[in-house]
C-alpha atoms as a PDB file:
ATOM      1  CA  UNK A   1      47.597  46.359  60.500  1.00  0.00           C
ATOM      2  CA  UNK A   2      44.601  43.800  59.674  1.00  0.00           C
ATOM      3  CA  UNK A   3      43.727  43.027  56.247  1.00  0.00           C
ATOM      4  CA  UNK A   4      40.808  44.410  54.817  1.00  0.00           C
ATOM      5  CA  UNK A   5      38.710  42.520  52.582  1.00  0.00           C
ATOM      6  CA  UNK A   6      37.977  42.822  49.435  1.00  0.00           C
ATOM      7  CA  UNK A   7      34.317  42.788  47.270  1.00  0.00           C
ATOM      8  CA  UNK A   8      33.430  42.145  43.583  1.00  0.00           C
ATOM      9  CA  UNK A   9      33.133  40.208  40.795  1.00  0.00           C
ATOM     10  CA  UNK A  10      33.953  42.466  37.651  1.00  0.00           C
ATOM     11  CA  UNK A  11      35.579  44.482  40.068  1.00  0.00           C
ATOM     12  CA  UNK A  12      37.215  44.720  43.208  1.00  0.00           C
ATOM     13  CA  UNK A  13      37.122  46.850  46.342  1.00  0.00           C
ATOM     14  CA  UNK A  14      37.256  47.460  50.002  1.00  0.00           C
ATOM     15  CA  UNK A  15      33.710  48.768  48.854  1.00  0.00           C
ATOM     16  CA  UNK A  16      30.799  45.842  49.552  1.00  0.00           C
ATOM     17  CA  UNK A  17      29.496  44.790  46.148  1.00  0.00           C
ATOM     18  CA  UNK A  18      25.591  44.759  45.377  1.00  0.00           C
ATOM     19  CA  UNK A  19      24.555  43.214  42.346  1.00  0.00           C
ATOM     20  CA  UNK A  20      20.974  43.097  40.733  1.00  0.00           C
ATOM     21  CA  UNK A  21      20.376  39.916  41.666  1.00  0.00           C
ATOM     22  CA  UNK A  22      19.721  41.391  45.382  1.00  0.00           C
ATOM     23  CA  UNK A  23      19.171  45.217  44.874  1.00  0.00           C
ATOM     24  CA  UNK A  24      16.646  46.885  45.713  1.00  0.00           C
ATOM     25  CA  UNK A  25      16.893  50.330  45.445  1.00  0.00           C
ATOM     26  CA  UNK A  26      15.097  52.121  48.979  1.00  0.00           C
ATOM     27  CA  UNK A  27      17.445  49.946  50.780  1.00  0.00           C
ATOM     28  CA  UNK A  28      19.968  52.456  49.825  1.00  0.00           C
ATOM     29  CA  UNK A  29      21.209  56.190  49.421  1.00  0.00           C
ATOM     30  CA  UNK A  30      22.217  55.957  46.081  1.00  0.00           C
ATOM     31  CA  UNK A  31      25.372  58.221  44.663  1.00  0.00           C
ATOM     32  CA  UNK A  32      25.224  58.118  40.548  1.00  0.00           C
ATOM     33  CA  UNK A  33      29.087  59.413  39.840  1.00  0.00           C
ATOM     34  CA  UNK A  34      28.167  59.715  36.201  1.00  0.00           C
ATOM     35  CA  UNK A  35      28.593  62.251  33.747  1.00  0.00           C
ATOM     36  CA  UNK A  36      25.833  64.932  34.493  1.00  0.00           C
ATOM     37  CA  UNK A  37      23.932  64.635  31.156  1.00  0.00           C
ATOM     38  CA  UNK A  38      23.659  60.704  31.193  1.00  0.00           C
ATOM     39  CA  UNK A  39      22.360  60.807  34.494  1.00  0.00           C
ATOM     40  CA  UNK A  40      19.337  63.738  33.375  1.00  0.00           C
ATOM     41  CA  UNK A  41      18.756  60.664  30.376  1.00  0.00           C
ATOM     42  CA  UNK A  42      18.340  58.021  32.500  1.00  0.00           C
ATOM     43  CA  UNK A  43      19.045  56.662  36.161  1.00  0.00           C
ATOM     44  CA  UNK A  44      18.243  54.370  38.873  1.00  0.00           C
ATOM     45  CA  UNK A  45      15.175  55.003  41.146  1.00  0.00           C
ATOM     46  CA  UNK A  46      15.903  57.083  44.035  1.00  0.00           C
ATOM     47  CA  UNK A  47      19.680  57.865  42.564  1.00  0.00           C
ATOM     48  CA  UNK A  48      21.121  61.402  43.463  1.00  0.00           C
ATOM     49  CA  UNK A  49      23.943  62.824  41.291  1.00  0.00           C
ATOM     50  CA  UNK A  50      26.835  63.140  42.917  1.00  0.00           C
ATOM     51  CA  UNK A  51      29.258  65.933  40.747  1.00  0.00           C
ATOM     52  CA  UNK A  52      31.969  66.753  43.573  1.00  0.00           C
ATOM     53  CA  UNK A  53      34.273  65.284  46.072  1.00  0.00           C
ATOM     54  CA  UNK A  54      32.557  67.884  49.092  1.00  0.00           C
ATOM     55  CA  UNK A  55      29.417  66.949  47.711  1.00  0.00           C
ATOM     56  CA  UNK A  56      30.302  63.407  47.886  1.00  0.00           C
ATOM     57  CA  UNK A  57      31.344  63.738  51.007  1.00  0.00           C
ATOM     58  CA  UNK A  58      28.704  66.003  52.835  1.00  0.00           C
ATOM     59  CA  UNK A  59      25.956  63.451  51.465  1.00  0.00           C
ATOM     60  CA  UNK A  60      28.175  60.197  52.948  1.00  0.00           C
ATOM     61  CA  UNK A  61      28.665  62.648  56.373  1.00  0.00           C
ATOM     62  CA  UNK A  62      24.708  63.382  56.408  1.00  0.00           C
ATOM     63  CA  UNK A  63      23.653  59.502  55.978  1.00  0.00           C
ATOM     64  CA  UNK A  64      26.272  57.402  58.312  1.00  0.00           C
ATOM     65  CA  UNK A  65      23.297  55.384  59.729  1.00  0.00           C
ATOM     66  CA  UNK A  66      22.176  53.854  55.583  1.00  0.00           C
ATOM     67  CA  UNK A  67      24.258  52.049  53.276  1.00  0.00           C
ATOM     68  CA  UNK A  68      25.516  54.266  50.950  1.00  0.00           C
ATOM     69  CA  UNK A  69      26.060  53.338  47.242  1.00  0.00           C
ATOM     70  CA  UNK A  70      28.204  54.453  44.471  1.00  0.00           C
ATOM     71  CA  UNK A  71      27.339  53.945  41.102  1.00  0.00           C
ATOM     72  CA  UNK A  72      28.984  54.985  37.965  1.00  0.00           C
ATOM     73  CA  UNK A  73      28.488  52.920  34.231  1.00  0.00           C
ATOM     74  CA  UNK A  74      30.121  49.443  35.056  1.00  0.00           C
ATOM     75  CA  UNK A  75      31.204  49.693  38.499  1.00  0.00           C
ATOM     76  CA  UNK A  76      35.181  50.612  37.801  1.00  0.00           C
ATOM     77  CA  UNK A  77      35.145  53.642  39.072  1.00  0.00           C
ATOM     78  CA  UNK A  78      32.792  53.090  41.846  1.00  0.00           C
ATOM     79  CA  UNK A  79      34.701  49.986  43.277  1.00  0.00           C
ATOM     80  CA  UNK A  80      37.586  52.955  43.160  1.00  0.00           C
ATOM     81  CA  UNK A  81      36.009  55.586  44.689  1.00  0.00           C
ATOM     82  CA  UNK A  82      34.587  52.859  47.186  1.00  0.00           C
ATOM     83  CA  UNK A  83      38.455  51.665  47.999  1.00  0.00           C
ATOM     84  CA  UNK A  84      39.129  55.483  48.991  1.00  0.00           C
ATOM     85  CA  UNK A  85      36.298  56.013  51.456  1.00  0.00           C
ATOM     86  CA  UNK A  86      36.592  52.701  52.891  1.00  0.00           C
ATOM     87  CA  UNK A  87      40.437  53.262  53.773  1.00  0.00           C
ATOM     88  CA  UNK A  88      38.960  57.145  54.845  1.00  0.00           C
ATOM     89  CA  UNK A  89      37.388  54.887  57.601  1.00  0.00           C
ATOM     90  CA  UNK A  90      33.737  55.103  56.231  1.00  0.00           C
ATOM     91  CA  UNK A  91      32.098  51.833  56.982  1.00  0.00           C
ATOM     92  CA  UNK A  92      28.752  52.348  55.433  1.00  0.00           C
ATOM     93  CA  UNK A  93      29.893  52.488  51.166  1.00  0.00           C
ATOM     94  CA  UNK A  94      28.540  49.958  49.093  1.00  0.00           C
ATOM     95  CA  UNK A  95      29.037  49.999  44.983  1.00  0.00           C
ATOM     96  CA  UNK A  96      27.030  48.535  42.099  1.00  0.00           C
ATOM     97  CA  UNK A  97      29.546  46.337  40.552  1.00  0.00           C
ATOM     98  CA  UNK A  98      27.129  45.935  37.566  1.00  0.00           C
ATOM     99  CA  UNK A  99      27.128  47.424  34.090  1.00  0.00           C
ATOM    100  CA  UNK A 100      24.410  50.260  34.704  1.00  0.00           C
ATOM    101  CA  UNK A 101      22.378  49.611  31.676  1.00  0.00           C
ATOM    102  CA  UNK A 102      21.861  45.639  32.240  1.00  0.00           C
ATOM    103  CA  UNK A 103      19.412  47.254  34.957  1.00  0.00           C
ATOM    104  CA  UNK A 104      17.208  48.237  32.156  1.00  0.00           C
ATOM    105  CA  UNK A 105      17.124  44.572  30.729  1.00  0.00           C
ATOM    106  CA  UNK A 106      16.114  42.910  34.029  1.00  0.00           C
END
């Protein structure tokens, strides 16, 4: 079985990491995994919350042709969720392995 490799600075995952330094939001379908109610406060442009594993999954299923890319408040759980879907065979899942609110400080 080949090794797959792995992404991340503050975190790691089978996920490819983005970092601010080379985002740019259209480039993606974004996936905010947050809590419901911090997401209505604030979010990143073009972000669609994401409050279900079908859900999750129908959006990833609907977009396999754009980079797809989780985001959660530091990029923990995204880099988890990204290890999953990766090793489901998605090839297309990307996560923000960036604290959510340094975006607001750029």
């Amino acid at each position: 079985m080949p090794t797959l490799p792995v992404y991340g600075k503050r975190n790691q995952s089978f996920a490819k990491a983005v970092h601010f330094d080379n985002f740019c939001p259209q480039d993606y379908v974004i996936l905010d995994i947050r809590q419901t109610q911090d997401f209505l406060e604030r979010h990143l442009p073009y972000a669609e919350h994401i409050d279900g594993y079908e859900k999750l999954i129908k959006v990833i299923e609907e977009n396999v042709e754009k980079k797809i890319l989780l985001q959660c408040y530091s990029g923990h759980t995204a880099s988890l969720l990204g290890n999953d879907l990766v090793l489901s065979g998605y090839k297309n899942i990307y996560f923000l392995d960036e604290y959510l609110e340094d975006f607001w400080t750029l």
